[in-house]
PDB file of N, CA and C in Angstrom:
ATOM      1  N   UNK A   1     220.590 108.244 100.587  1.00  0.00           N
ATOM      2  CA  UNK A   1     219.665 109.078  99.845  1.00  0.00           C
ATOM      3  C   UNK A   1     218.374 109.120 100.645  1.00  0.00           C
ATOM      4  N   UNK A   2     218.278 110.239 101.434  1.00  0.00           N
ATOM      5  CA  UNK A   2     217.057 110.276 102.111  1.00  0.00           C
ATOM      6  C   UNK A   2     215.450 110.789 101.366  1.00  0.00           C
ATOM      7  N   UNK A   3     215.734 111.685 100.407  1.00  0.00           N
ATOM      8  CA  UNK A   3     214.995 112.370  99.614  1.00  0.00           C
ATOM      9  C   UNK A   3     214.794 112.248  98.309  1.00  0.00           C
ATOM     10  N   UNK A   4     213.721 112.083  97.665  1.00  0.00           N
ATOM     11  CA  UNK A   4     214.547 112.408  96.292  1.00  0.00           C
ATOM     12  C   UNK A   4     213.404 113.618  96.131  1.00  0.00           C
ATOM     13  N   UNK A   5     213.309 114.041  95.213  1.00  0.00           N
ATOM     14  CA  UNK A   5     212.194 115.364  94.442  1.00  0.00           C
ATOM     15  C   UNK A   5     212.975 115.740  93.217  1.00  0.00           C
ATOM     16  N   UNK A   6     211.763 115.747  92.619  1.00  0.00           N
ATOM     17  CA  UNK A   6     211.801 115.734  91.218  1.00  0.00           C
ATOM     18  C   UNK A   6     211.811 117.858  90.856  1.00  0.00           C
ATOM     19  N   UNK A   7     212.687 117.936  90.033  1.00  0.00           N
ATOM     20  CA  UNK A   7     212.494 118.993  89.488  1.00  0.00           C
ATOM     21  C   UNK A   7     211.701 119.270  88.351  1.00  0.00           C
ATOM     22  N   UNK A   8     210.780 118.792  87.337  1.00  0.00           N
ATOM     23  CA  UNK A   8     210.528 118.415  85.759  1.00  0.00           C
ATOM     24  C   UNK A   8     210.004 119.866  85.746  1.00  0.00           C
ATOM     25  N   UNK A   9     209.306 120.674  86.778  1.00  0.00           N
ATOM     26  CA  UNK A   9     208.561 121.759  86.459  1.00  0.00           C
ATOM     27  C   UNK A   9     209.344 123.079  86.812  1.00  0.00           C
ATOM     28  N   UNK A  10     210.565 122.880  87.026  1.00  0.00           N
ATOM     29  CA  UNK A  10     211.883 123.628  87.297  1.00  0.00           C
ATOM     30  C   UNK A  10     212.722 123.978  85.967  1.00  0.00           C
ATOM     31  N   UNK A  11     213.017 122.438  85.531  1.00  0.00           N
ATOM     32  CA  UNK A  11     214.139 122.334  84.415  1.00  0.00           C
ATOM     33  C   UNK A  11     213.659 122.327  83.295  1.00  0.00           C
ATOM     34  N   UNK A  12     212.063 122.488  83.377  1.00  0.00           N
ATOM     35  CA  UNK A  12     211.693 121.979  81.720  1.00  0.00           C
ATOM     36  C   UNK A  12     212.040 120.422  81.116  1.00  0.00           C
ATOM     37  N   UNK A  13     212.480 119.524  82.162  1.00  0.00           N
ATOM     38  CA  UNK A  13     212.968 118.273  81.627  1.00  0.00           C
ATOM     39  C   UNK A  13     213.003 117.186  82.763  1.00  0.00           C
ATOM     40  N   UNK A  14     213.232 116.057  82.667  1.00  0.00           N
ATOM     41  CA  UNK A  14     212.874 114.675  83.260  1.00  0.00           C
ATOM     42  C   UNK A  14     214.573 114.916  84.384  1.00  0.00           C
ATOM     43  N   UNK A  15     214.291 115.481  85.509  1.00  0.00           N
ATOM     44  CA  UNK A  15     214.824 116.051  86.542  1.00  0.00           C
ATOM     45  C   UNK A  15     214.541 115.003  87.785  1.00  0.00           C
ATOM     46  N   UNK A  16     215.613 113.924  88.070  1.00  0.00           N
ATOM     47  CA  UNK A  16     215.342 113.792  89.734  1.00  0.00           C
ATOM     48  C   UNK A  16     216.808 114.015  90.411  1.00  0.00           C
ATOM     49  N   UNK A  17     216.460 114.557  92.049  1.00  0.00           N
ATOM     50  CA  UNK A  17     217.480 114.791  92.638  1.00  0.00           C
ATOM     51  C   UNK A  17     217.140 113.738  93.833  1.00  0.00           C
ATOM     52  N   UNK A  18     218.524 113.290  94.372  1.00  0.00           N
ATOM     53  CA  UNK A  18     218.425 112.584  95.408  1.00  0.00           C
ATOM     54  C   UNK A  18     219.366 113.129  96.339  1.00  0.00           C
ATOM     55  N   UNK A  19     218.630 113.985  97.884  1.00  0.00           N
ATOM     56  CA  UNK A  19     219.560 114.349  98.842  1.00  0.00           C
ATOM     57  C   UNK A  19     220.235 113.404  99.560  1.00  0.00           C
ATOM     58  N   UNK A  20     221.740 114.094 100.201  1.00  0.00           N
ATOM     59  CA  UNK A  20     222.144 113.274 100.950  1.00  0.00           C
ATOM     60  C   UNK A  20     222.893 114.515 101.864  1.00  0.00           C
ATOM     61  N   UNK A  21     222.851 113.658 103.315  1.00  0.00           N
ATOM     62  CA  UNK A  21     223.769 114.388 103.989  1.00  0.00           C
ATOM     63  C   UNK A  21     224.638 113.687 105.090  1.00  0.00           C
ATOM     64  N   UNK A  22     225.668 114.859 105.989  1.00  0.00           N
ATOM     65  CA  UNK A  22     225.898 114.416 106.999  1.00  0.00           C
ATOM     66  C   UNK A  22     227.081 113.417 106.394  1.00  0.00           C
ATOM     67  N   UNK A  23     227.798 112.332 107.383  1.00  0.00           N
ATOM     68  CA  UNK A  23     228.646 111.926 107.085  1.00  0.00           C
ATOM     69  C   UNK A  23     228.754 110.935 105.597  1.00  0.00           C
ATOM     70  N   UNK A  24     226.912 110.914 105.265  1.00  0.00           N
ATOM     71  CA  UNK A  24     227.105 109.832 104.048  1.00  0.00           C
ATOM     72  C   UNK A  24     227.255 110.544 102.819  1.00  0.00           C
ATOM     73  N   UNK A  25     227.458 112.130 103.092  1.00  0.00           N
ATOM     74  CA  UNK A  25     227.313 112.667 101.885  1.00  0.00           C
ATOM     75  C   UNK A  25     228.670 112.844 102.031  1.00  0.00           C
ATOM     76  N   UNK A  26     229.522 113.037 102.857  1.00  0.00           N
ATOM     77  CA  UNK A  26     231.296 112.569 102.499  1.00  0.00           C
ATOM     78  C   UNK A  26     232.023 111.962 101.862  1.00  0.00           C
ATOM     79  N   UNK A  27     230.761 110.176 102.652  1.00  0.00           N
ATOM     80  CA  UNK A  27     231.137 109.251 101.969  1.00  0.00           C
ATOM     81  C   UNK A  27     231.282 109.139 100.439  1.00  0.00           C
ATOM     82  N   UNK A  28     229.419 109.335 100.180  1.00  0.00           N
ATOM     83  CA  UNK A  28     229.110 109.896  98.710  1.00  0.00           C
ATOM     84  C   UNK A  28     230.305 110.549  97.595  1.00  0.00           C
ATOM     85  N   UNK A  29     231.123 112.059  98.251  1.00  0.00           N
ATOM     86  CA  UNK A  29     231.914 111.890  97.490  1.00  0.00           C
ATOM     87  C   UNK A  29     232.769 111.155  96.925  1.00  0.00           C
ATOM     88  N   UNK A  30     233.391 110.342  97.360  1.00  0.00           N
ATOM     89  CA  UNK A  30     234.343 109.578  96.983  1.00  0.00           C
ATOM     90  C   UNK A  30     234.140 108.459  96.226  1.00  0.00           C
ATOM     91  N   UNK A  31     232.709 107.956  95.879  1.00  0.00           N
ATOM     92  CA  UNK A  31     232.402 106.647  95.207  1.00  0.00           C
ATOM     93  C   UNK A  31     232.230 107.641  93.665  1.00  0.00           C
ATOM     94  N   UNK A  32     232.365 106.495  92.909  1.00  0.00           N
ATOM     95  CA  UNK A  32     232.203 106.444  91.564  1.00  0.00           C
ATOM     96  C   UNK A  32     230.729 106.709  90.713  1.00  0.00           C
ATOM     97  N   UNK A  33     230.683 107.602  90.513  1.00  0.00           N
ATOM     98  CA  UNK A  33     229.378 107.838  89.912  1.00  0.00           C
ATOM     99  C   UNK A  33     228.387 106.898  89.233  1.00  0.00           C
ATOM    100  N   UNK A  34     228.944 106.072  88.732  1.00  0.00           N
ATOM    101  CA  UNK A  34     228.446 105.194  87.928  1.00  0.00           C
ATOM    102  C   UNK A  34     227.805 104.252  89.180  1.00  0.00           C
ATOM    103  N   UNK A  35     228.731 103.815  89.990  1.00  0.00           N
ATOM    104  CA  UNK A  35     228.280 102.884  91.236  1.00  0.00           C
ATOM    105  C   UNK A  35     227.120 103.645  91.982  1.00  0.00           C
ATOM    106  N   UNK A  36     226.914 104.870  91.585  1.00  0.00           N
ATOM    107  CA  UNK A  36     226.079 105.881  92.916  1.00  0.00           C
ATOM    108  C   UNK A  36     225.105 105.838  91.900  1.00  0.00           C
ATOM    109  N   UNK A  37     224.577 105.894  90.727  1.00  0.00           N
ATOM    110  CA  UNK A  37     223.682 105.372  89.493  1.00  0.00           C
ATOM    111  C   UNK A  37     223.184 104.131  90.095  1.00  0.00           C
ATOM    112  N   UNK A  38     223.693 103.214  89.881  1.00  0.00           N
ATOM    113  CA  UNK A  38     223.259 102.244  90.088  1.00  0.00           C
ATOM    114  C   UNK A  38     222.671 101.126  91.773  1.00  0.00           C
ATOM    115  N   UNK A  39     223.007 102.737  92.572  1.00  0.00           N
ATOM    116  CA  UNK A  39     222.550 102.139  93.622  1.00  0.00           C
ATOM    117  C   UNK A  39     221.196 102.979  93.959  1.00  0.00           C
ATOM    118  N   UNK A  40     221.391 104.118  93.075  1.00  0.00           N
ATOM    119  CA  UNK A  40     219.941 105.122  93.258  1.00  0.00           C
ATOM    120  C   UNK A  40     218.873 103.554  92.410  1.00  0.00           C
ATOM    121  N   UNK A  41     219.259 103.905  90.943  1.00  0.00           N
ATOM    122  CA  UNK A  41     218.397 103.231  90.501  1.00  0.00           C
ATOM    123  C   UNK A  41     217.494 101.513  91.177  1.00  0.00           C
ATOM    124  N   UNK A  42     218.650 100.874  91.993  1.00  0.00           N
ATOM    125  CA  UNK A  42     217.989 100.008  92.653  1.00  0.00           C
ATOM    126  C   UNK A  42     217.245 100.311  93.908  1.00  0.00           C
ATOM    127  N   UNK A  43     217.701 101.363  94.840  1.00  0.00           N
ATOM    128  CA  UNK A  43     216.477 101.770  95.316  1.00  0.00           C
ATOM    129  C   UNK A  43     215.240 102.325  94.662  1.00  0.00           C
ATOM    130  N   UNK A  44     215.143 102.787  93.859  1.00  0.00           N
ATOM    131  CA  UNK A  44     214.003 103.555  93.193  1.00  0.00           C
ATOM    132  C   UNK A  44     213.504 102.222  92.482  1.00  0.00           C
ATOM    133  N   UNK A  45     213.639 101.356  91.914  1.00  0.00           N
ATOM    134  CA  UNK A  45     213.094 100.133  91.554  1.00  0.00           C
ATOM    135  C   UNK A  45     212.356  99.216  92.832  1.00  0.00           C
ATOM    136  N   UNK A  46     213.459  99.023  94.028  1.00  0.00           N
ATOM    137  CA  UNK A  46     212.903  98.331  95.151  1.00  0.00           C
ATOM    138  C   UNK A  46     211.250  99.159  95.725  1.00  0.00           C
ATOM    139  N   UNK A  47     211.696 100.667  95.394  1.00  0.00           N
ATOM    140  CA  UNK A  47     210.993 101.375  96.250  1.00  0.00           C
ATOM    141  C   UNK A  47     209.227 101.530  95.258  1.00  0.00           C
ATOM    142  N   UNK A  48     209.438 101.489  94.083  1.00  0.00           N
ATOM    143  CA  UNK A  48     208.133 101.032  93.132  1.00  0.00           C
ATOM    144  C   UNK A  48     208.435  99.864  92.831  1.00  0.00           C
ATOM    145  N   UNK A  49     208.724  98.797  93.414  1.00  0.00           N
ATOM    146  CA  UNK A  49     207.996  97.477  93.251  1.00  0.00           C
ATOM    147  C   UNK A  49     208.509  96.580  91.535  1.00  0.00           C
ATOM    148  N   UNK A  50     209.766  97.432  91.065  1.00  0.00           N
ATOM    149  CA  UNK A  50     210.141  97.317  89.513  1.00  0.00           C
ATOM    150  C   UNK A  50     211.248  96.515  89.436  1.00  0.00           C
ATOM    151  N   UNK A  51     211.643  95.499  88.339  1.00  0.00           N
ATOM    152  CA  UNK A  51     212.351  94.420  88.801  1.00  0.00           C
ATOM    153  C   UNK A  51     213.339  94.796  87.546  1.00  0.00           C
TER     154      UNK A  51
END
């Protein structure tokens, strides 16, 4: 996930996207959503300092 940006002023609603590309967005397909949740959310915690 190189990117993320928020849509909220797009969707009318609490909107984040996280890009990916290139061979990890291949990878990306194939994992389990729930596991790809929970690895956004621990970067985005590491990345504000949130435990």
């Amino acid at each position: 996930f190189f990117l993320f940006y928020s849509y909220h002023t797009v969707s009318g609603g609490a909107v984040l996207v996280a890009l990916v590309a290139g061979e990890a967005a291949l990878e990306f397909e194939k994992v389990d959503p729930v596991v790809t949740l929970h690895r956004v959310l621990g970067i985005l915690r590491e990345y504000f300092n949130c435990k």
